[in-house]
Protein backbone atom coordinates (compact mmCIF):
# COMPACT_ATOMS: atom_id res chain seq x y z
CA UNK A 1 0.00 0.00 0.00
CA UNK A 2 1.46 3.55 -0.90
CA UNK A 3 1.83 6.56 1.55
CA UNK A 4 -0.93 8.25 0.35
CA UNK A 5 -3.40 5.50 0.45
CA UNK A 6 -3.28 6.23 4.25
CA UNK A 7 -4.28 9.65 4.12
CA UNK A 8 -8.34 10.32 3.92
CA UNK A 9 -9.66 13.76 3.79
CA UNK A 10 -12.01 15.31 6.40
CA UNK A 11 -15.92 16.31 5.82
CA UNK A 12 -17.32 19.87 5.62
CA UNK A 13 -21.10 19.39 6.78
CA UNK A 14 -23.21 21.10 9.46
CA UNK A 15 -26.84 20.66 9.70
CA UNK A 16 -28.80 23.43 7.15
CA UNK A 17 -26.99 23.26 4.17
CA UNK A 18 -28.10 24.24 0.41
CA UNK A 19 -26.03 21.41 -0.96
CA UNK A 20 -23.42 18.77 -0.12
CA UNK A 21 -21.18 17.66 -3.21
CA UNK A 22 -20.34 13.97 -3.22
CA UNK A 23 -17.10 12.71 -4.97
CA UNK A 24 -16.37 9.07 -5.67
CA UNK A 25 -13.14 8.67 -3.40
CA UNK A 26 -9.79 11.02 -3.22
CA UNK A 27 -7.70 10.92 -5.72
CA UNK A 28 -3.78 10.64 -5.13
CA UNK A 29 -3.08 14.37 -5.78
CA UNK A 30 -5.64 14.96 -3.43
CA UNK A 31 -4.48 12.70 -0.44
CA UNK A 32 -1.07 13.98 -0.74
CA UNK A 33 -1.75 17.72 -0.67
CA UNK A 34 -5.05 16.81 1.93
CA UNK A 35 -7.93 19.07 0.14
CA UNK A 36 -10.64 17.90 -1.86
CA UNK A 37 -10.28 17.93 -5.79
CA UNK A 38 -6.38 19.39 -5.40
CA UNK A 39 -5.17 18.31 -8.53
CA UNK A 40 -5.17 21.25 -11.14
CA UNK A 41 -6.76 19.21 -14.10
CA UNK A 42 -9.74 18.91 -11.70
CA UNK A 43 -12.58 21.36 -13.07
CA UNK A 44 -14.68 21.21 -9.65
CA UNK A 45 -13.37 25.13 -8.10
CA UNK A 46 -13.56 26.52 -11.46
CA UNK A 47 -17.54 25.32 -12.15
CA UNK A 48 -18.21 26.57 -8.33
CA UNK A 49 -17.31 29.85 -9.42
CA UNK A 50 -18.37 29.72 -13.62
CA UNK A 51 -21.34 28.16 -12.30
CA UNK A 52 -22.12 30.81 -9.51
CA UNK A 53 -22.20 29.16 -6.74
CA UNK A 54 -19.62 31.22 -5.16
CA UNK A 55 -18.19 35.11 -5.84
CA UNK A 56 -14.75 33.60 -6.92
CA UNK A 57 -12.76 30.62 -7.34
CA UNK A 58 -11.54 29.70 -3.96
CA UNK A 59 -9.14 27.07 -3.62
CA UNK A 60 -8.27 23.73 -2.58
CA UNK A 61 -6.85 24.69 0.71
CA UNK A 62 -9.70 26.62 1.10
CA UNK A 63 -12.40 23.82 1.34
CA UNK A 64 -13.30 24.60 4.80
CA UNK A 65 -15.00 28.16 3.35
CA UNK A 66 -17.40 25.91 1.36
CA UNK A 67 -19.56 26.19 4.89
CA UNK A 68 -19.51 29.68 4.60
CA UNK A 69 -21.60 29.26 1.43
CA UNK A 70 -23.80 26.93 2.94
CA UNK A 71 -22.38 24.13 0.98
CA UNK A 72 -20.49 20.57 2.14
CA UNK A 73 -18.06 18.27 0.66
CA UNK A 74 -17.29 14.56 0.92
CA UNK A 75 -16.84 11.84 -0.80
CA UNK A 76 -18.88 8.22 -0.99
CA UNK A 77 -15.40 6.20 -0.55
CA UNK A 78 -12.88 7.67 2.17
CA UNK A 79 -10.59 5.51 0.73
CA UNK A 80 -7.83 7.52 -1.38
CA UNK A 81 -6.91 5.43 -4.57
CA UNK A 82 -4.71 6.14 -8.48
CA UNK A 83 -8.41 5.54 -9.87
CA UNK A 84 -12.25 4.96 -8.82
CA UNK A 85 -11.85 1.81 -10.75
CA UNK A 86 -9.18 0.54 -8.04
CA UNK A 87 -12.48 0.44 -5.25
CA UNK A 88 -13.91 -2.78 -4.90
CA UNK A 89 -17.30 -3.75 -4.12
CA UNK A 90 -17.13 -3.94 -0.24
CA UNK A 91 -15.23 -0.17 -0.18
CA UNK A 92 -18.50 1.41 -2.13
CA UNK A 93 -21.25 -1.30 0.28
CA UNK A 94 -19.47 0.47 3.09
CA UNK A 95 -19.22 4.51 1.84
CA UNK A 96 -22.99 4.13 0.82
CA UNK A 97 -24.01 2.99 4.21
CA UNK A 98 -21.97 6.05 5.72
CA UNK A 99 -22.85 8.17 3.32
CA UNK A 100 -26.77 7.36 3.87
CA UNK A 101 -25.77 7.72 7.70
CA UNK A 102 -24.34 11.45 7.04
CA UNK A 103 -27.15 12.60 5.05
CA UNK A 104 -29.77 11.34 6.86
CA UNK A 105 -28.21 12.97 10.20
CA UNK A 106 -27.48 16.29 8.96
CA UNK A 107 -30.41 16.45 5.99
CA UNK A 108 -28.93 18.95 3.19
CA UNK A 109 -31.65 20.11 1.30
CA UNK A 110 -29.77 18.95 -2.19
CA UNK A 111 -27.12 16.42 -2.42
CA UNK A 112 -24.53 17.02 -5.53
CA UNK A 113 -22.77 14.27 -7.37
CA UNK A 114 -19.76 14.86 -8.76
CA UNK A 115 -20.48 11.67 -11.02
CA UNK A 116 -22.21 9.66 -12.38
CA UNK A 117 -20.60 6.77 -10.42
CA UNK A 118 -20.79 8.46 -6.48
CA UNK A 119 -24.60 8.80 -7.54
CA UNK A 120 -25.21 4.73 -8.67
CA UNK A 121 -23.49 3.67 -5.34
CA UNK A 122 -24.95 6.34 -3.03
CA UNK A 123 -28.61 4.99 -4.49
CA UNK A 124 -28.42 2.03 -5.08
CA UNK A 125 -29.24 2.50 -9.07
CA UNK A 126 -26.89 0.13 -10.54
CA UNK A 127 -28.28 -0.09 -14.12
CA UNK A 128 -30.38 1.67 -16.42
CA UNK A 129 -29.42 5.32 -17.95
CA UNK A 130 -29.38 8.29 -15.74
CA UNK A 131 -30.10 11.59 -16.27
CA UNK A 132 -27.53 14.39 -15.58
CA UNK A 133 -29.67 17.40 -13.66
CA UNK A 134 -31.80 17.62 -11.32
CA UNK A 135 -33.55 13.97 -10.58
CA UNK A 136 -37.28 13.35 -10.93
CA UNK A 137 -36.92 11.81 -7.05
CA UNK A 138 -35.57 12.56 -3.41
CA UNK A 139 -33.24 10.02 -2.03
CA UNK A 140 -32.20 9.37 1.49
CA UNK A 141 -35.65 9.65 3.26
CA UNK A 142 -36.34 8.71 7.05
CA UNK A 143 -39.53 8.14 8.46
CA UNK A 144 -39.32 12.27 9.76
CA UNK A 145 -37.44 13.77 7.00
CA UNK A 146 -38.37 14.26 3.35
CA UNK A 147 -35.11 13.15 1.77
CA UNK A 148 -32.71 15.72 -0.05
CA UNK A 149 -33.11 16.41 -3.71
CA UNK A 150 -30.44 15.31 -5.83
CA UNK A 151 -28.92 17.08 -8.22
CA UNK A 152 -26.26 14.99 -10.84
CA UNK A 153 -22.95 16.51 -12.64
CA UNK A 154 -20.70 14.81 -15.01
CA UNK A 155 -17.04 14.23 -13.16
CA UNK A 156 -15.00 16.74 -12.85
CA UNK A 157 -11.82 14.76 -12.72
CA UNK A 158 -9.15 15.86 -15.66
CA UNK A 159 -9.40 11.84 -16.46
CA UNK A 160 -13.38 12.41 -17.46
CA UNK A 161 -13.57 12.12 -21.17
CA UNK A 162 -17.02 11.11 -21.86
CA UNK A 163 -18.03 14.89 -21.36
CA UNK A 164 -16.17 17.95 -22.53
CA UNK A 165 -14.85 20.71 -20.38
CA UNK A 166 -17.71 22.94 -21.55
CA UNK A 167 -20.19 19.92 -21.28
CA UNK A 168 -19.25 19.65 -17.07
CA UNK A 169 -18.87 23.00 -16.20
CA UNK A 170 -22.30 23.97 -18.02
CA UNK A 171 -23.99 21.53 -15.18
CA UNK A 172 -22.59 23.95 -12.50
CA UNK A 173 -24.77 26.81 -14.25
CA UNK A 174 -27.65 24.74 -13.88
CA UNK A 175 -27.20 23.73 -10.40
CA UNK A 176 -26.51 27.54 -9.58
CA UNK A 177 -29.90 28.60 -11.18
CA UNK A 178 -31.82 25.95 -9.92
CA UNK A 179 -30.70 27.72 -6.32
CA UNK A 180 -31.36 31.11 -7.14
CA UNK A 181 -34.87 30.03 -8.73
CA UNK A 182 -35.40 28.70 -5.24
CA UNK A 183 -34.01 31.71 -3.25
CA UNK A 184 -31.01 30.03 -1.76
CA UNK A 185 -28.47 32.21 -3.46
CA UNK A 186 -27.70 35.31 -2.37
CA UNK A 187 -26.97 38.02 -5.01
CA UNK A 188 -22.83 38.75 -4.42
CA UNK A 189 -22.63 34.84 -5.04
CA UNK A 190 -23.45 35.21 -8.90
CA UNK A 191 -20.30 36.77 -9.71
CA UNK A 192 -19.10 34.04 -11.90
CA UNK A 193 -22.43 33.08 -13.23
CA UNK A 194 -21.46 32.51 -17.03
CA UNK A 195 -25.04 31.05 -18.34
């Protein structure tokens, strides 16, 4: 096992969030430096910011501000790994069951993929097509809560080639609208709206 296989990175969440963004797992870059989606290929910061989510492009060591916003980060597997496709089975059974856990305790009112993968596992949806956008469902209901609303992106890893550049960071847009249609953005935060 390498160094930075040992390293996880922490969780931004408090109770009364807009939205908490859900990676797969930490990437290597990642792990080493110890922020979420470090490595500079990585378009995740930059479709915060294009997408207006927040007034500029903060940066990786800056995840912590993300609360500030109202937003949280984690990811489905702690486990940092090269590549998503070195997880195995029982690494995603147990992220989904802590991941479920974590949303159901702290109830965002939107969960964000960052992939199409994070969102199969988290759900449960193994097969079939899914839509990118906002899903027709909520996920992660108790018996008192509602569920959050789930909102879908393409990956923003550098290593995503099924969508391009203009393709992911377009889905930021939408998920920054889709908040200020519903009030939850406040007006300085559209700085970097490029619709």
């Amino acid at each position: 096992m390498e160094e930075f296989e040992q390293r996880g990175l922490p969780t931004y969440i408090r109770r009364g969030l807009k939205v908490l963004f859900c990676g797969i797992n930490p990437g290597r870059i990642s792990a080493i430096k110890g922020y979420h989606y470090a490595n500079p290929a990585n378009l995740f910061w930059r479709g915060l910011y294009e997408g207006g989510l927040t007034p500029r492009q903060l940066l990786p060591e800056e995840t912590a501000e993300l609360l500030e916003y109202g937003y949280g980060i984690t990811d489905l597997v702690a486990r940092p790994t090269r590549s998503s496709g070195d997880l195995t089975a029982k690494d995603f059974e147990a992220g989904r069951e802590q991941f479920v856990g974590l949303v159901q305790t702290y109830q965002p009112r939107f969960v964000c993929f960052n992939g199409v993968t994070a969102f199969r596992y988290a759900t449960g949806l193994l097969k079939g097509s899914v839509p990118l956008g906002l899903q027709e469902k909520r996920y992660f209901e108790t018996e008192a809560w509602e569920g959050a609303e789930v909102f879908l992106i393409p990956s923003t890893s550098g290593a995503n080639a099924g969508f391009s550049r203009e393709e992911r960071l377009e889905k930021f847009a939408e998920l920054g609208e889709l908040l200020r249609e519903r009030g939850w953005l406040e007006h300085s935060q559209t700085a970097g709206l490029t619709l």
